[in-house]
Protein backbone atom coordinates (compact mmCIF):
# COMPACT_ATOMS: atom_id res chain seq x y z
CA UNK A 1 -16.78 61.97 -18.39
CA UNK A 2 -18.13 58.47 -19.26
CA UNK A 3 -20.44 56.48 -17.30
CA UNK A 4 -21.34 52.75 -17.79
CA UNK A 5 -24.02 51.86 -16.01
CA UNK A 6 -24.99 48.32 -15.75
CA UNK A 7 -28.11 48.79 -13.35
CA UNK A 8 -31.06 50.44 -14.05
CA UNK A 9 -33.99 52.19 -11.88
CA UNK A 10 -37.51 50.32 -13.17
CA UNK A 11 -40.40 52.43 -13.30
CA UNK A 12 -41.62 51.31 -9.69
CA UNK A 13 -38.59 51.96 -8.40
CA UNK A 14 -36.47 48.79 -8.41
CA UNK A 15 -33.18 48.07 -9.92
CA UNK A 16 -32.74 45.45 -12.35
CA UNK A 17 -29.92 44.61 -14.46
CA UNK A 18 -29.10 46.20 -17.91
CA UNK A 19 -26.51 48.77 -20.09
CA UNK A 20 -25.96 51.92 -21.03
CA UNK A 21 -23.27 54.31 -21.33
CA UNK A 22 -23.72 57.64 -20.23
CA UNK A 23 -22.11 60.92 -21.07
CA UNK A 24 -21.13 64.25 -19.26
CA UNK A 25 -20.46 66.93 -21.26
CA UNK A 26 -18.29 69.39 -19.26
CA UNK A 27 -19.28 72.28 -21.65
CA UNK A 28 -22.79 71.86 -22.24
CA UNK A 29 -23.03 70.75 -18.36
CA UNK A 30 -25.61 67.92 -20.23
CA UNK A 31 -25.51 64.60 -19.13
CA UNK A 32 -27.20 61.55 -21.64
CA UNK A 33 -27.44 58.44 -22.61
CA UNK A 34 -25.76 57.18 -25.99
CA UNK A 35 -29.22 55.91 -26.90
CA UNK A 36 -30.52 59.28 -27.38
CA UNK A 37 -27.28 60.58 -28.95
CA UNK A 38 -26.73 61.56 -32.80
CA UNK A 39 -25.25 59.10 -34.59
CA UNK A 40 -22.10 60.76 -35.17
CA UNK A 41 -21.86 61.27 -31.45
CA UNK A 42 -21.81 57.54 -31.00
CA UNK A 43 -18.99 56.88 -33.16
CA UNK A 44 -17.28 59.19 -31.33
CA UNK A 45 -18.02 57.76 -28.31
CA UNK A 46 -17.27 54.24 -29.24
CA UNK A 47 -14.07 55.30 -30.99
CA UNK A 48 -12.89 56.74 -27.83
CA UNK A 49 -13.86 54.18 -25.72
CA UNK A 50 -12.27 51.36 -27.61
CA UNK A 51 -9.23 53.33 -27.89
CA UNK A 52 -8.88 54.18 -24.43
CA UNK A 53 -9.26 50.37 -23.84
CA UNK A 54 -6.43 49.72 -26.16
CA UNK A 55 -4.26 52.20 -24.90
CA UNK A 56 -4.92 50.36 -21.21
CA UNK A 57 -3.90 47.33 -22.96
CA UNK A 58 -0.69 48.53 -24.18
CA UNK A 59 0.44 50.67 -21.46
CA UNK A 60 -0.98 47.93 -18.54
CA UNK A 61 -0.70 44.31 -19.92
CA UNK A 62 2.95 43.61 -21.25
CA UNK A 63 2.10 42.49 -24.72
CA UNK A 64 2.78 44.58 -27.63
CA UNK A 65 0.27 45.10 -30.56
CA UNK A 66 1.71 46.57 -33.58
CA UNK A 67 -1.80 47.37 -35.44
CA UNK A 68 -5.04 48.39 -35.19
CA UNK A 69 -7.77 47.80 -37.24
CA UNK A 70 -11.53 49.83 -38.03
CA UNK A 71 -13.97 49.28 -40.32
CA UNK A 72 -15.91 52.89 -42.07
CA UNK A 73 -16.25 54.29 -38.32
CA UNK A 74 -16.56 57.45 -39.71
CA UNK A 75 -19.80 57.42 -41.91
CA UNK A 76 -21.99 59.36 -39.70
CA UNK A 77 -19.44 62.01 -38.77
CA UNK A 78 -19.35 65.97 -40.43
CA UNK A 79 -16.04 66.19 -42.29
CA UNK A 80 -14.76 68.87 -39.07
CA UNK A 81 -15.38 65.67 -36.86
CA UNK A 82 -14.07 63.20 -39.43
CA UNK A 83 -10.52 65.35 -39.87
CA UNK A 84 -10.43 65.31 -35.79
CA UNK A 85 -10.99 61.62 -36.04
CA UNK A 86 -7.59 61.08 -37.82
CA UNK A 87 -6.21 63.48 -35.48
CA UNK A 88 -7.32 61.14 -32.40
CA UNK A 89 -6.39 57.84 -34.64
CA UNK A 90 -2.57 59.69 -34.89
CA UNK A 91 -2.46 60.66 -31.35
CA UNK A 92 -3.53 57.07 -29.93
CA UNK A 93 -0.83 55.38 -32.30
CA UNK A 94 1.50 57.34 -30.80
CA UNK A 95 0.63 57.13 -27.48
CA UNK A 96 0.25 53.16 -27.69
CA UNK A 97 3.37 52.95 -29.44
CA UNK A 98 1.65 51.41 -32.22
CA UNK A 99 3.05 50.67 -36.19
CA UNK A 100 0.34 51.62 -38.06
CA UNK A 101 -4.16 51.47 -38.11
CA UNK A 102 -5.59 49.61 -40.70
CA UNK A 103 -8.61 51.59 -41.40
CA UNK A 104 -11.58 51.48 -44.12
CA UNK A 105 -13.09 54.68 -45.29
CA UNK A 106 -14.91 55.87 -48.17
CA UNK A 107 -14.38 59.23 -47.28
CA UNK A 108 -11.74 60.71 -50.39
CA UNK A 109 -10.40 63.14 -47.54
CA UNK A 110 -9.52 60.98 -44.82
CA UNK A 111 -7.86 58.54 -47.84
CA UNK A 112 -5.68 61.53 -48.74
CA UNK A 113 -4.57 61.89 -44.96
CA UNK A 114 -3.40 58.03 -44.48
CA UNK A 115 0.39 57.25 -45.06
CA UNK A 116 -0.48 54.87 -47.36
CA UNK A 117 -3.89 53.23 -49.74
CA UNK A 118 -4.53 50.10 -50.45
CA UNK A 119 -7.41 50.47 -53.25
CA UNK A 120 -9.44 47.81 -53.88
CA UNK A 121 -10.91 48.51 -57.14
CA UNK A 122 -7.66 49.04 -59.59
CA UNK A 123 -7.27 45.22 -58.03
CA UNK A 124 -9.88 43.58 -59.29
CA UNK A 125 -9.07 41.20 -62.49
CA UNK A 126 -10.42 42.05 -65.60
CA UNK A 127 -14.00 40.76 -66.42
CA UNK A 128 -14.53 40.41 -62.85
CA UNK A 129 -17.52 42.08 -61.17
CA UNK A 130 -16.18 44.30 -58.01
């Protein structure tokens, strides 16, 4: 279960306003701030929480959006974690009805999972610097 909170208890006792996003873990039966999560955590986290938003979007708002696009969310992640991020990536472009995800990764066994790479390097011109 996530939480956002957007008020927060001061040390005397008084709310003021602020952020965080807060996480139950149904297994662990822990409950904690993203702030003191690892930072593989909070990629997954944010990965999942912009997804859900764009699977509200699709499902809720009429439009259709063909792509999706992310940018090396998966540094931080173990390669276990990494291979169920392209798992989730799949299961959200089909659930979204979505064409395809743009995504950059550096990570030579998530490039072997994508239906397609478009490699950078063997495109640069000769005597150019990458």
């Amino acid at each position: 279960t996530v939480a956002i909170e957007t008020l927060q208890e001061t040390a005397k006792g008084e709310q003021r306003e602020g952020f965080d996003i807060r996480v139950y873990d149904a297994e662990s039966g822990e409950d904690k701030s993203v702030t003191a999560m690892s930072g593989g955590e909070r990629v997954w986290i944010n990965e999942c929480l912009v997804r859900a938003v764009a699977l509200y979007l699709a499902q809720n708002t009429g439009r259709r959006y063909d792509t999706l696009f992310s940018d090396e969310a998966d540094g931080p992640l173990d390669l276990e974690r990494k291979r169920m991020f392209m798992a989730m990536k799949r299961r959200v472009l089909e659930l979204g009805g979505y064409a395809r995800e743009f995504f950059v990764s550096q990570t030579p066994e998530l490039t072997a999972m994508a239906d397609a790479v478009i490699d950078l390097e063997s495109m640069t011109a000769p005597g150019c610097l990458a």
